[in-house]
PDB file of N, CA and C in Angstrom:
ATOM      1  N   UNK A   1       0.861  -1.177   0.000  1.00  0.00           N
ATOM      2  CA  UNK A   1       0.000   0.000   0.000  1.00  0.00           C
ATOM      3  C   UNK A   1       0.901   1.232   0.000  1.00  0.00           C
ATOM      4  N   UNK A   2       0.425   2.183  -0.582  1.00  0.00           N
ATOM      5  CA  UNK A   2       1.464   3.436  -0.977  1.00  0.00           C
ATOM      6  C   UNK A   2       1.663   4.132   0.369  1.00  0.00           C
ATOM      7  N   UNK A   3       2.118   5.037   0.595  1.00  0.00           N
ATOM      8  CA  UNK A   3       2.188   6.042   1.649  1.00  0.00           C
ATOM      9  C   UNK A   3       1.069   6.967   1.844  1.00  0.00           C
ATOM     10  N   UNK A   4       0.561   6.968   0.661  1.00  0.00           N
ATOM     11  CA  UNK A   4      -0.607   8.264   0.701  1.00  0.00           C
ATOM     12  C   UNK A   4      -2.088   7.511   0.839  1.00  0.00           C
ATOM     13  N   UNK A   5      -1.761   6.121   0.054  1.00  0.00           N
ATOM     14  CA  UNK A   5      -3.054   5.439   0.350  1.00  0.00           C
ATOM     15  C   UNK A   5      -2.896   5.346   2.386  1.00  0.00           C
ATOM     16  N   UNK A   6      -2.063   4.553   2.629  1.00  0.00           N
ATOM     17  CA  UNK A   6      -2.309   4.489   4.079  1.00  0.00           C
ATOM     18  C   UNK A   6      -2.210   5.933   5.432  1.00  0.00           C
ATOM     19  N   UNK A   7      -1.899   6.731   4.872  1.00  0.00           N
ATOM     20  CA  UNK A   7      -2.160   8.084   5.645  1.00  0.00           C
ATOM     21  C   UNK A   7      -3.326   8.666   5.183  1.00  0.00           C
ATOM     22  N   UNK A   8      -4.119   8.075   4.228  1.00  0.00           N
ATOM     23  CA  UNK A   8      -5.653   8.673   3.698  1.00  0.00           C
ATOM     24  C   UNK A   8      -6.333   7.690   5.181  1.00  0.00           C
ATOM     25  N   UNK A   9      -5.872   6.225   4.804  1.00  0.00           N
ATOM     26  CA  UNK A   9      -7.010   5.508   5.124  1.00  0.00           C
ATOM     27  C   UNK A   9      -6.688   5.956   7.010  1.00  0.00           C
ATOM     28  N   UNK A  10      -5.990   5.899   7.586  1.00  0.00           N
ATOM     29  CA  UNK A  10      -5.377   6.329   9.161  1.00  0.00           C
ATOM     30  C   UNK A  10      -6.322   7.190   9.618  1.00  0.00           C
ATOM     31  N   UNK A  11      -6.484   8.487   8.535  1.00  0.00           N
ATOM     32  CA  UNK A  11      -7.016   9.841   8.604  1.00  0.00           C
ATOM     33  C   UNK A  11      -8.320   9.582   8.561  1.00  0.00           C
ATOM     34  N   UNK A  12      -8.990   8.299   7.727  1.00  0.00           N
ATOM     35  CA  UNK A  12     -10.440   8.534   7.570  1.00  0.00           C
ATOM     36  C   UNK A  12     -10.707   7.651   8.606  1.00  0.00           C
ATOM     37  N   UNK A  13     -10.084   6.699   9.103  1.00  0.00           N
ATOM     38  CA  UNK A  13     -10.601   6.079  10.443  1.00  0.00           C
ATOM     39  C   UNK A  13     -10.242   6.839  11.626  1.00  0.00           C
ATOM     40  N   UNK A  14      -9.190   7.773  11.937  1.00  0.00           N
ATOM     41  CA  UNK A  14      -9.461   8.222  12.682  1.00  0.00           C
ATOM     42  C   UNK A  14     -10.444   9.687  12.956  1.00  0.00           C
ATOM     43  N   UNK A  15     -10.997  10.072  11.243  1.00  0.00           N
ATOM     44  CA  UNK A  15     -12.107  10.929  11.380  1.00  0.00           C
ATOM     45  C   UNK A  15     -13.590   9.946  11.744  1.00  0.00           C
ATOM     46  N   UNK A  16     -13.720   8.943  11.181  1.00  0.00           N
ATOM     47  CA  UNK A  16     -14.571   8.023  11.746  1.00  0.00           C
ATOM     48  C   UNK A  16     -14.884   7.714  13.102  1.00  0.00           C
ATOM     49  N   UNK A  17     -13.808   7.625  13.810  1.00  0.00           N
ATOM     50  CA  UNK A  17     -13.854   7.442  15.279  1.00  0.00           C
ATOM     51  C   UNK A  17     -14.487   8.857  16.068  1.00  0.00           C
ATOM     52  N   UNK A  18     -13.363   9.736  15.511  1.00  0.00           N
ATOM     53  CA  UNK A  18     -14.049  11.253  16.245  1.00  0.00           C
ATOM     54  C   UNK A  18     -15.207  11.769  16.189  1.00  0.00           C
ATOM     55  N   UNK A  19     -15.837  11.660  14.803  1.00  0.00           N
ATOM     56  CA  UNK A  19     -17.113  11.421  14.653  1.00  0.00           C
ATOM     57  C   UNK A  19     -17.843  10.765  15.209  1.00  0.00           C
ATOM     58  N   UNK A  20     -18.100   9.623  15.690  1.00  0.00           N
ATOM     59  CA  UNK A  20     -18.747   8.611  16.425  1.00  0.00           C
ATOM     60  C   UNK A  20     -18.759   9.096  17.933  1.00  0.00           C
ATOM     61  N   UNK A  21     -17.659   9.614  18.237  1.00  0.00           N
ATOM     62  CA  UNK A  21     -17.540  10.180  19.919  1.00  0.00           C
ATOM     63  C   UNK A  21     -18.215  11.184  20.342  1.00  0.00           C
ATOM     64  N   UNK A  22     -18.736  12.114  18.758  1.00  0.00           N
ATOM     65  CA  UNK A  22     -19.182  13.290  19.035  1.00  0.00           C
ATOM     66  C   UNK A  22     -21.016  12.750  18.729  1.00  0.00           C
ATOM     67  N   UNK A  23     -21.211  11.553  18.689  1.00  0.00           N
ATOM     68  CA  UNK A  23     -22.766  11.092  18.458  1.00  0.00           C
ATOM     69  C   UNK A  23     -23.037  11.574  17.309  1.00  0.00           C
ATOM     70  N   UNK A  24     -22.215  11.479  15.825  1.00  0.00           N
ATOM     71  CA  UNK A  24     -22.838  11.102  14.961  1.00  0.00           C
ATOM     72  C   UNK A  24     -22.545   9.697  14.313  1.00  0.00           C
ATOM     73  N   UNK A  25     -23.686   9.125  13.584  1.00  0.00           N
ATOM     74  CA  UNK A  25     -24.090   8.038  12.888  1.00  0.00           C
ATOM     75  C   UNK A  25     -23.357   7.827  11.937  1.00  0.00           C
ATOM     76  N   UNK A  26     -22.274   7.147  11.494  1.00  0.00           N
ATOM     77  CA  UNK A  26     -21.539   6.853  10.406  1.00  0.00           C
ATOM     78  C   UNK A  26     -22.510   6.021   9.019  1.00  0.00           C
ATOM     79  N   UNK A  27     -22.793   6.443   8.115  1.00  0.00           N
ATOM     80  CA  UNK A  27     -23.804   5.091   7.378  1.00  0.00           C
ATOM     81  C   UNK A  27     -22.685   5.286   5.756  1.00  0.00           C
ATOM     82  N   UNK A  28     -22.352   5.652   5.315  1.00  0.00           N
ATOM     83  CA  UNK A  28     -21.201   5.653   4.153  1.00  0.00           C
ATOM     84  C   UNK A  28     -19.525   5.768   4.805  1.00  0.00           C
ATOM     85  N   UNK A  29     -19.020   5.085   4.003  1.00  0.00           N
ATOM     86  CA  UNK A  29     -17.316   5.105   4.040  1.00  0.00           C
ATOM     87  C   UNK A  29     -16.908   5.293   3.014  1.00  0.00           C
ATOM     88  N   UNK A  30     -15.898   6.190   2.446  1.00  0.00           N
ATOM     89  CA  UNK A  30     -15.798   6.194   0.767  1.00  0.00           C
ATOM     90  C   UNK A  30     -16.838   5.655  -0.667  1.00  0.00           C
ATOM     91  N   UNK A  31     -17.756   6.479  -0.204  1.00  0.00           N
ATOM     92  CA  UNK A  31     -18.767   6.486  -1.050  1.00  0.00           C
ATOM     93  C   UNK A  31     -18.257   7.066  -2.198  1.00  0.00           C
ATOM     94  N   UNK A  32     -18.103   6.039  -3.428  1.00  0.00           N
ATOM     95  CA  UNK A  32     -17.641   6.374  -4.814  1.00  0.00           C
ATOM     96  C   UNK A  32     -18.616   6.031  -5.901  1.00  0.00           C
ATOM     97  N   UNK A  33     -18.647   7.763  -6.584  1.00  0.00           N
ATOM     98  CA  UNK A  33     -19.713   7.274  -7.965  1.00  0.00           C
ATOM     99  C   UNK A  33     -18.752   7.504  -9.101  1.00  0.00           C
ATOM    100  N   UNK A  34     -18.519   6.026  -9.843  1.00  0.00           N
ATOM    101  CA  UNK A  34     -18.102   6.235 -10.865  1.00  0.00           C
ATOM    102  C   UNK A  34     -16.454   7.187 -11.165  1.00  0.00           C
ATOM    103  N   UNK A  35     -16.400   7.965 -12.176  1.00  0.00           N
ATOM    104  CA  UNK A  35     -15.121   8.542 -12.442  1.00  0.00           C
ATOM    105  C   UNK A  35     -15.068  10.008 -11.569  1.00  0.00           C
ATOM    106  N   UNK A  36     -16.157   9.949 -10.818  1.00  0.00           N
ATOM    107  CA  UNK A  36     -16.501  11.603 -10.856  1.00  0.00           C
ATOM    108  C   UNK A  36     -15.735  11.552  -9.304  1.00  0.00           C
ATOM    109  N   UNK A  37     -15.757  10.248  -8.317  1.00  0.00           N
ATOM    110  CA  UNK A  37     -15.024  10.517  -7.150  1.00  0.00           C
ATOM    111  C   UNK A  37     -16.004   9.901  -6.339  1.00  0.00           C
ATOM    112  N   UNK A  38     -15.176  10.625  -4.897  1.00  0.00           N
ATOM    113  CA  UNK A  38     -15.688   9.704  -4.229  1.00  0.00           C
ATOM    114  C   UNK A  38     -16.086  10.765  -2.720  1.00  0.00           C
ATOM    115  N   UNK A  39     -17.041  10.381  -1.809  1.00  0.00           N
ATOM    116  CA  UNK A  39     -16.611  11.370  -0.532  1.00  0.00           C
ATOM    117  C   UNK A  39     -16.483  10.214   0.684  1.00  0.00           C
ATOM    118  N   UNK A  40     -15.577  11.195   1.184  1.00  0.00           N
ATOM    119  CA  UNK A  40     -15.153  10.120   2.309  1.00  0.00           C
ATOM    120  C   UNK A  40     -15.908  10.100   3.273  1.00  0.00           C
ATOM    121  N   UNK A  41     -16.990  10.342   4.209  1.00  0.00           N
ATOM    122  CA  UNK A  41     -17.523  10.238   5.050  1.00  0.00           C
ATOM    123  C   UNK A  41     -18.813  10.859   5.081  1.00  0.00           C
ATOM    124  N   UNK A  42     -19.669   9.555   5.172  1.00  0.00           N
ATOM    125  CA  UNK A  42     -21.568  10.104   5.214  1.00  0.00           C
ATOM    126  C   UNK A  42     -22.290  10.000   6.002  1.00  0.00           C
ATOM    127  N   UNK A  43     -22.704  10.923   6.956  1.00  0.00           N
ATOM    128  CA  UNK A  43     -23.062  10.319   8.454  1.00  0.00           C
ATOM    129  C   UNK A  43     -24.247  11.506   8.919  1.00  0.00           C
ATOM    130  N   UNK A  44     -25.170  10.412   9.708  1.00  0.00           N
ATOM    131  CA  UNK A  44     -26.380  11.701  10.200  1.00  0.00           C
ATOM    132  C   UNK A  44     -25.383  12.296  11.698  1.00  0.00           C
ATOM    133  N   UNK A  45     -25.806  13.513  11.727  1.00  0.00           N
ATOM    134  CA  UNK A  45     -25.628  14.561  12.935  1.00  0.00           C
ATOM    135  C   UNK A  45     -27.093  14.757  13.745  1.00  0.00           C
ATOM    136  N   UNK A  46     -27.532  13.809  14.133  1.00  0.00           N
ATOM    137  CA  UNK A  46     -29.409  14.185  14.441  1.00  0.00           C
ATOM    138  C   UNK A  46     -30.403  13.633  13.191  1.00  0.00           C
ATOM    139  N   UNK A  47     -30.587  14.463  12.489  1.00  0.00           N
ATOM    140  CA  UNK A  47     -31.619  14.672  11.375  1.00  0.00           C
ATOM    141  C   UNK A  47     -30.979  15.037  10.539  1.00  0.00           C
ATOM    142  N   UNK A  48     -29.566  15.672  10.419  1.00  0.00           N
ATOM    143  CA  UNK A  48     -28.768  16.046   9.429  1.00  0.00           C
ATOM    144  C   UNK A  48     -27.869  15.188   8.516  1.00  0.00           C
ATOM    145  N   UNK A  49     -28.021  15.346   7.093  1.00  0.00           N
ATOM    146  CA  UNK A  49     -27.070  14.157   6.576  1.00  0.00           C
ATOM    147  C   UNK A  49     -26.168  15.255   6.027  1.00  0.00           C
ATOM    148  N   UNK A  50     -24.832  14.712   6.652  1.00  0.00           N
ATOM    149  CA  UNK A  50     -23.278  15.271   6.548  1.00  0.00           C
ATOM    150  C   UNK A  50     -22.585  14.694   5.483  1.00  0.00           C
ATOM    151  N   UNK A  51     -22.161  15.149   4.586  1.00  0.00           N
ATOM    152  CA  UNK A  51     -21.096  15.008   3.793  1.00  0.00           C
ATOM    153  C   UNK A  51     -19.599  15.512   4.176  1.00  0.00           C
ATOM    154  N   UNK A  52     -18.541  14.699   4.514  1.00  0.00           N
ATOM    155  CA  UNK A  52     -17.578  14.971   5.320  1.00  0.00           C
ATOM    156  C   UNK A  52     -16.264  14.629   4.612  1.00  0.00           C
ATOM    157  N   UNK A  53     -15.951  15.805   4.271  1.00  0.00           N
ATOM    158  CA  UNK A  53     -14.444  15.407   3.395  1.00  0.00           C
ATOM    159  C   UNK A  53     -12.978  15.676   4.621  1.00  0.00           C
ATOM    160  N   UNK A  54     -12.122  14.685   4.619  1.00  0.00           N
ATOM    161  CA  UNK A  54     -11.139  14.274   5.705  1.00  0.00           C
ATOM    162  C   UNK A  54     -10.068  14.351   4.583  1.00  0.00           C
ATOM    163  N   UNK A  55      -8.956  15.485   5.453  1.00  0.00           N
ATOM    164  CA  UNK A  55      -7.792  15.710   4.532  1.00  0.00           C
ATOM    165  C   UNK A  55      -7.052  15.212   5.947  1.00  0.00           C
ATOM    166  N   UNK A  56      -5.852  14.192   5.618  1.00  0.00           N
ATOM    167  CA  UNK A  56      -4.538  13.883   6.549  1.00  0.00           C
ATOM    168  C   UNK A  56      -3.617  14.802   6.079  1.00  0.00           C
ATOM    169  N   UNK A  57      -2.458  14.742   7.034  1.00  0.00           N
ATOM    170  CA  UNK A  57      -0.806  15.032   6.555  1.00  0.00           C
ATOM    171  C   UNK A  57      -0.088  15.033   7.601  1.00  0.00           C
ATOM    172  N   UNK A  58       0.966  14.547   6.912  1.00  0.00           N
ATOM    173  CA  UNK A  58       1.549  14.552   8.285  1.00  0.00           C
ATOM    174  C   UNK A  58       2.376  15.504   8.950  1.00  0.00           C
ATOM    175  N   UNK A  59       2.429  16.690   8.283  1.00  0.00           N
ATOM    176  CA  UNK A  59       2.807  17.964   9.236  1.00  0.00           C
ATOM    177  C   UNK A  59       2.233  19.423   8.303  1.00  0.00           C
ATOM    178  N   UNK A  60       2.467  20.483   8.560  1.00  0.00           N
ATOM    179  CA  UNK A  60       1.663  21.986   8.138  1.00  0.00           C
ATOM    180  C   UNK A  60       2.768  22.401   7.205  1.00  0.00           C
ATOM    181  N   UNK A  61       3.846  21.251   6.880  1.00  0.00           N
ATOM    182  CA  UNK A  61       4.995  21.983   6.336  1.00  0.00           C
ATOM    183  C   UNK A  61       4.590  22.921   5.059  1.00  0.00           C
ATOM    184  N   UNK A  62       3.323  22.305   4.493  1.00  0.00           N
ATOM    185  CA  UNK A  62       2.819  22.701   3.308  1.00  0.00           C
ATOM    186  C   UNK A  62       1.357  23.161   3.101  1.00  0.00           C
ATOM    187  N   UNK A  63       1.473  23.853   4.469  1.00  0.00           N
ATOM    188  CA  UNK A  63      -0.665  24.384   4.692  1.00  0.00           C
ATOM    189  C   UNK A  63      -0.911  23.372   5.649  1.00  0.00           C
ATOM    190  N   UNK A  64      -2.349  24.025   6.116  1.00  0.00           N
ATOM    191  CA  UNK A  64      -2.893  23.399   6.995  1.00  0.00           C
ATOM    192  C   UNK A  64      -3.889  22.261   6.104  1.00  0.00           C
ATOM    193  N   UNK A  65      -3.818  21.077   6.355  1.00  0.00           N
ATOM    194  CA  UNK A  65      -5.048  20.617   5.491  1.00  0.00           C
ATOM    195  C   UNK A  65      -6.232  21.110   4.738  1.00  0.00           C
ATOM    196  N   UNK A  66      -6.805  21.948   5.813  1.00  0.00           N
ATOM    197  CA  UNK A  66      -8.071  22.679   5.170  1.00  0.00           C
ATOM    198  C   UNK A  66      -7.793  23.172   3.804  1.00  0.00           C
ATOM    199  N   UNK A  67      -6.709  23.309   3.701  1.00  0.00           N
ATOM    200  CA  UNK A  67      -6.312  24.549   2.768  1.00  0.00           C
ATOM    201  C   UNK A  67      -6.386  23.571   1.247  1.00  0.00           C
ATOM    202  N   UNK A  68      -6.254  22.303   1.268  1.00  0.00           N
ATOM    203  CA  UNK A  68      -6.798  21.349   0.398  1.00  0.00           C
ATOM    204  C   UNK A  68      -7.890  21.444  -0.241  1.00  0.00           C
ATOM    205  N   UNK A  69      -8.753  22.012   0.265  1.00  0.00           N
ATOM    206  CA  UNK A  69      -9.843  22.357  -0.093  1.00  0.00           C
ATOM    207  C   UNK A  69     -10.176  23.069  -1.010  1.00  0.00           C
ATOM    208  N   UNK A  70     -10.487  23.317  -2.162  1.00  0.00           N
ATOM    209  CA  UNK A  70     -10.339  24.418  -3.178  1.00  0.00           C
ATOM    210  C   UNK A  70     -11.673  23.947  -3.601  1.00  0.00           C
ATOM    211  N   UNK A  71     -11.823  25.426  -4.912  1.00  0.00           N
ATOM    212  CA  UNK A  71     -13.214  25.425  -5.162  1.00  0.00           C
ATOM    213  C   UNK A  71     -13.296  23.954  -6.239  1.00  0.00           C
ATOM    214  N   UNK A  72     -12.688  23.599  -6.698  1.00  0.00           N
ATOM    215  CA  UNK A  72     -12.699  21.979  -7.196  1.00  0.00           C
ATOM    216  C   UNK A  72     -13.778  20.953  -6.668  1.00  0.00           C
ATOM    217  N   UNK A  73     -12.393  21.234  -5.690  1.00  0.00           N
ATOM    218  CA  UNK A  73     -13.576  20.174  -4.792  1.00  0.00           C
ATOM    219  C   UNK A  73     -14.232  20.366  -4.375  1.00  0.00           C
ATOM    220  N   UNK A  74     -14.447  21.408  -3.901  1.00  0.00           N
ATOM    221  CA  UNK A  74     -15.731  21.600  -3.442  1.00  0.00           C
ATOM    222  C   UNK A  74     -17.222  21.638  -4.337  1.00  0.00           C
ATOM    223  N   UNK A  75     -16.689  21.807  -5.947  1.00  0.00           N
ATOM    224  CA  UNK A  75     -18.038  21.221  -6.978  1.00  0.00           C
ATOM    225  C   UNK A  75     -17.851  20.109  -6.779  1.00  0.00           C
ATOM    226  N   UNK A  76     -16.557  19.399  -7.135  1.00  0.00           N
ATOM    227  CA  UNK A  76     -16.806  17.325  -6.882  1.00  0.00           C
ATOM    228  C   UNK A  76     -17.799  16.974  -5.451  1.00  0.00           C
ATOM    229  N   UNK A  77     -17.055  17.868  -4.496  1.00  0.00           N
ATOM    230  CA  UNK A  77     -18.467  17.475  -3.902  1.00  0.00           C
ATOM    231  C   UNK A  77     -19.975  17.304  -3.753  1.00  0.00           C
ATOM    232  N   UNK A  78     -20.162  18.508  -4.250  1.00  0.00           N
ATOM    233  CA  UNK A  78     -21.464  19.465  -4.514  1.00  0.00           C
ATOM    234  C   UNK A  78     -21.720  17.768  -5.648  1.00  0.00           C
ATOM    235  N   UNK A  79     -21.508  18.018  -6.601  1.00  0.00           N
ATOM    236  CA  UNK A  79     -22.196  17.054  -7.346  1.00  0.00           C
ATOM    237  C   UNK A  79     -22.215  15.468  -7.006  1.00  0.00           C
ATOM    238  N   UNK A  80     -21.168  14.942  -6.118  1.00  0.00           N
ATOM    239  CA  UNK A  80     -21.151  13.676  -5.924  1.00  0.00           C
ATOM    240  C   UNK A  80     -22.278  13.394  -4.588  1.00  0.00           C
ATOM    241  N   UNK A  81     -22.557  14.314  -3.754  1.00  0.00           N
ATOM    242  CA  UNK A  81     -23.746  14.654  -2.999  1.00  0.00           C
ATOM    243  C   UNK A  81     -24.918  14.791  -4.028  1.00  0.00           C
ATOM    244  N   UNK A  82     -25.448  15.673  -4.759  1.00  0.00           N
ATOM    245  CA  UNK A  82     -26.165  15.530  -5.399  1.00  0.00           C
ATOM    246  C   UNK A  82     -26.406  14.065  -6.294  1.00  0.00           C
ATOM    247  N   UNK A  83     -25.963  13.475  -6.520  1.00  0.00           N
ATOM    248  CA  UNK A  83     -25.714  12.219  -7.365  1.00  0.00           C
ATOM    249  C   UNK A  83     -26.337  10.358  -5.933  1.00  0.00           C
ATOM    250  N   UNK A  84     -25.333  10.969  -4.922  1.00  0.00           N
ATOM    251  CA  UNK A  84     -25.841  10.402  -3.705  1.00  0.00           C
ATOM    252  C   UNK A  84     -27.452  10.753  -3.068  1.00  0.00           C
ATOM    253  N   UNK A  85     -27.760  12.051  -2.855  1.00  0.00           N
ATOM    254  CA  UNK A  85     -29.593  12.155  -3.119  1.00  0.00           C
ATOM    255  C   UNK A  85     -30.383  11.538  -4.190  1.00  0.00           C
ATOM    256  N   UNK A  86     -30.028  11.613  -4.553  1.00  0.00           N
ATOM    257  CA  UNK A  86     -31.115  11.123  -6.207  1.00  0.00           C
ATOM    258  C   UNK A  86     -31.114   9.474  -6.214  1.00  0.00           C
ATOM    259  N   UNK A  87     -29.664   8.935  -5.927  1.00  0.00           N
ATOM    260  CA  UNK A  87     -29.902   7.579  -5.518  1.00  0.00           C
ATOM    261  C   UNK A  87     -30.417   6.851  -4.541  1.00  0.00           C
ATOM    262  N   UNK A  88     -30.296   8.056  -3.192  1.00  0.00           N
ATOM    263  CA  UNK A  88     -30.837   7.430  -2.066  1.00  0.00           C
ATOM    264  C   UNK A  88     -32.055   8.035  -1.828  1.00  0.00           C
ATOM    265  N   UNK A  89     -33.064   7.946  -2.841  1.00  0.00           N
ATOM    266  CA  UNK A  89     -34.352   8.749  -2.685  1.00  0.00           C
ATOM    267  C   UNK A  89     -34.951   8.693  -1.630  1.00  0.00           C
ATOM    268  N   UNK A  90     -35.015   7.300  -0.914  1.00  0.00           N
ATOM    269  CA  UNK A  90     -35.876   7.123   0.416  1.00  0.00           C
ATOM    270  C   UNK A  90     -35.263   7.656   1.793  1.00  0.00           C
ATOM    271  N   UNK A  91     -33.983   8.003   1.801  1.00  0.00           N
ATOM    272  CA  UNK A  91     -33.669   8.531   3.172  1.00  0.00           C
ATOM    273  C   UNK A  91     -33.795   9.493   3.300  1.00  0.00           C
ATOM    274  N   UNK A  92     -34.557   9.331   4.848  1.00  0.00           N
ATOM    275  CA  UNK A  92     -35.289  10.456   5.584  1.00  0.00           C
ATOM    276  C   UNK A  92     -33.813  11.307   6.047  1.00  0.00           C
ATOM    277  N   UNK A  93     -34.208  12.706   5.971  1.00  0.00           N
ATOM    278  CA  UNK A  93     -33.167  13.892   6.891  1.00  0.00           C
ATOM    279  C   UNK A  93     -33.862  14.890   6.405  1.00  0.00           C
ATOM    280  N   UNK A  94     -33.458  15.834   7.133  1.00  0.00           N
ATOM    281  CA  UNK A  94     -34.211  17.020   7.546  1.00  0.00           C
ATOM    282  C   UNK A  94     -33.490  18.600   6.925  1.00  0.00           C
ATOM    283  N   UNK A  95     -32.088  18.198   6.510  1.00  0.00           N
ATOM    284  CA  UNK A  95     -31.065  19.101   6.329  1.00  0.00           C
ATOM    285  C   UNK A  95     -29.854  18.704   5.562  1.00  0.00           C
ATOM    286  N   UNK A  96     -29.248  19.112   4.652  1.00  0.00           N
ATOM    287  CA  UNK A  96     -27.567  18.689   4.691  1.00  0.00           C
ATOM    288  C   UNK A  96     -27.006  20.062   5.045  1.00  0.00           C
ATOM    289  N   UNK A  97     -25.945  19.101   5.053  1.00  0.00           N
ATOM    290  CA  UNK A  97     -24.619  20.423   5.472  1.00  0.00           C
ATOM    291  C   UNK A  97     -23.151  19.508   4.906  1.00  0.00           C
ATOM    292  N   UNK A  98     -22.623  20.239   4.784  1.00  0.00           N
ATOM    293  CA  UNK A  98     -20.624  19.265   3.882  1.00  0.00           C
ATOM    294  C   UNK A  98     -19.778  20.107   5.515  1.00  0.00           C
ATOM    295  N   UNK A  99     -19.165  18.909   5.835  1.00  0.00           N
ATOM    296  CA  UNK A  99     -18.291  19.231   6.988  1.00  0.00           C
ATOM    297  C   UNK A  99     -16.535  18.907   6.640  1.00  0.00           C
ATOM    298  N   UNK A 100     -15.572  19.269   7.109  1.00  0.00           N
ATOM    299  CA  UNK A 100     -14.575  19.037   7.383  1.00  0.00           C
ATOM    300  C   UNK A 100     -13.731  17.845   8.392  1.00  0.00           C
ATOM    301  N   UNK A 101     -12.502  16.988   8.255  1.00  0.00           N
ATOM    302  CA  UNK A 101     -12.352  16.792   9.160  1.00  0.00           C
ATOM    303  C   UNK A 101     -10.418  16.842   9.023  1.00  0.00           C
ATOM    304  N   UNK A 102      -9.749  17.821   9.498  1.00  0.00           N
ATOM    305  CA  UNK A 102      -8.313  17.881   9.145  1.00  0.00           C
ATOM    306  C   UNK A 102      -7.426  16.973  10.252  1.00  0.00           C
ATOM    307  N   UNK A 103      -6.606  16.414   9.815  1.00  0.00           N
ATOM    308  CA  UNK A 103      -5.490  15.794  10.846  1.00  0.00           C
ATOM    309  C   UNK A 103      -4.332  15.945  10.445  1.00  0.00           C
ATOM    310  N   UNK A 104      -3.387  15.987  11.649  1.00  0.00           N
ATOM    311  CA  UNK A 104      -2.015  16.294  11.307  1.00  0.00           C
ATOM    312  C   UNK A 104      -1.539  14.535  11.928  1.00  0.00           C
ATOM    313  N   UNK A 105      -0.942  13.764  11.292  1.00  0.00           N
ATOM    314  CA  UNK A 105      -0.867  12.742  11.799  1.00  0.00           C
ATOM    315  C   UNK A 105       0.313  12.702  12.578  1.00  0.00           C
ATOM    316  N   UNK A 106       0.669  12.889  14.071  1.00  0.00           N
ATOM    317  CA  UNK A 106       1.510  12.928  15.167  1.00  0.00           C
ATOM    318  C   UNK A 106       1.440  11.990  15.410  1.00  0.00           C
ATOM    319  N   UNK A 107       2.528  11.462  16.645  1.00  0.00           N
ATOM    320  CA  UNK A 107       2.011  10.423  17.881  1.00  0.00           C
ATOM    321  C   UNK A 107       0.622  10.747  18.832  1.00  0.00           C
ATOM    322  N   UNK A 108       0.682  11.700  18.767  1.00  0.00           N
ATOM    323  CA  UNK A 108      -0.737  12.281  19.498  1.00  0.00           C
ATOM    324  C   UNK A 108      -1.254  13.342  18.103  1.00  0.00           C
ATOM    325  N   UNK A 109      -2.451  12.186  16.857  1.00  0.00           N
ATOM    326  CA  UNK A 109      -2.779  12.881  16.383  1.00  0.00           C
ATOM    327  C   UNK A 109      -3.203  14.375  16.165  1.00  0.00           C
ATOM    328  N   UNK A 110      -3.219  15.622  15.754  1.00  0.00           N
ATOM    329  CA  UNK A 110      -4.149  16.829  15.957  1.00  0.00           C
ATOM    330  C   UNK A 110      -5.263  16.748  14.933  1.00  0.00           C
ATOM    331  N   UNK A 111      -6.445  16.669  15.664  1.00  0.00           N
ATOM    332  CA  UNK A 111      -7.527  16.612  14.413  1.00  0.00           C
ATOM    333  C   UNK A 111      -8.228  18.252  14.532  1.00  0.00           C
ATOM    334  N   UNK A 112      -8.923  18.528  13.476  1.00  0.00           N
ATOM    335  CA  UNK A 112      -9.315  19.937  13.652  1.00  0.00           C
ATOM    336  C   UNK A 112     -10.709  19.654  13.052  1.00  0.00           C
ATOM    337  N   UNK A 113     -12.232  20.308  13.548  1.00  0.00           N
ATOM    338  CA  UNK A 113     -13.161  19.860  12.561  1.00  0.00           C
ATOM    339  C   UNK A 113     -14.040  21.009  12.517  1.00  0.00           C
ATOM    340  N   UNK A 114     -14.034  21.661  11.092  1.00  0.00           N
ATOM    341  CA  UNK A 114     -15.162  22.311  10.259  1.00  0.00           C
ATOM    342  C   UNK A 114     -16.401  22.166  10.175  1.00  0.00           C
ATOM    343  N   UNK A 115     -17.189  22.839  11.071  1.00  0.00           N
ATOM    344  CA  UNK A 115     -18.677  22.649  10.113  1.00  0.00           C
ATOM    345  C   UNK A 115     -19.015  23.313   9.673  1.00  0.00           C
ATOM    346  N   UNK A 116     -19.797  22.924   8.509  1.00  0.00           N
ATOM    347  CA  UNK A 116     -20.654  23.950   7.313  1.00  0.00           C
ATOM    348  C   UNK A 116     -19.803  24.704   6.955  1.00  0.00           C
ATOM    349  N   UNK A 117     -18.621  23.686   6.047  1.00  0.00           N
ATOM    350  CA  UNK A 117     -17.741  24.451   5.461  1.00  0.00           C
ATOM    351  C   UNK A 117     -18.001  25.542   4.138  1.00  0.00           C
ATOM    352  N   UNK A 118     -19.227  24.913   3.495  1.00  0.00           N
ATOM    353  CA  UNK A 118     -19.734  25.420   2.203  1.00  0.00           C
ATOM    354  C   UNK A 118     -21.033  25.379   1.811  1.00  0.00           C
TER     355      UNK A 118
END
């Protein structure tokens, strides 16, 4: 496994976990449509269905994670969410919102988390 595959996957289980501590519902894990991508984390907050993109690294030498974030992705998101509604016609929620989840991967991870980034 590459270096970047296994500091993705570290980062999305340990955004998985933090998530879960904070009482939300995990129900997607790398939810991928097709060529268009994929989002890493789909989880109710209450009544809210979260779309949760998790950037790792392992230090700020080069930005803070967030900073990954560009308006790019943020349409790949926008549409791979949209693409995820339309398929999951029957689930009930009340709201979305697209959240953040940044880590600096330490011995004592630093995670940082965004909501309603966009």
């Amino acid at each position: 496994m590459s270096k970047n595959i296994s500091k993705g996957k570290a980062g999305e289980d340990l955004a998985a976990e933090f998530l879960i501590k904070r009482g939300f519902n995990v129900i997607e894990r790398n939810w991928r449509y097709s060529r268009y991508g994929e989002i890493d984390i789909i989880a109710f907050d209450r009544e809210i269905l979260v779309f949760i993109e998790v950037k790792a690294r392992t230090s700020n030498d080069y930005g803070h994670p967030i900073e990954a974030i560009n308006q790019n992705k943020v349409n790949k998101i926008r549409t791979i969410a949209g693409i995820y509604l339309n398929e999951k016609e029957g689930l009930k929620y009340k709201g979305v919102r697209f959240d953040a989840v940044c880590i600096i991967l330490k011995n004592i991870p630093e995670i940082t988390y965004f909501k309603d980034i966009f």
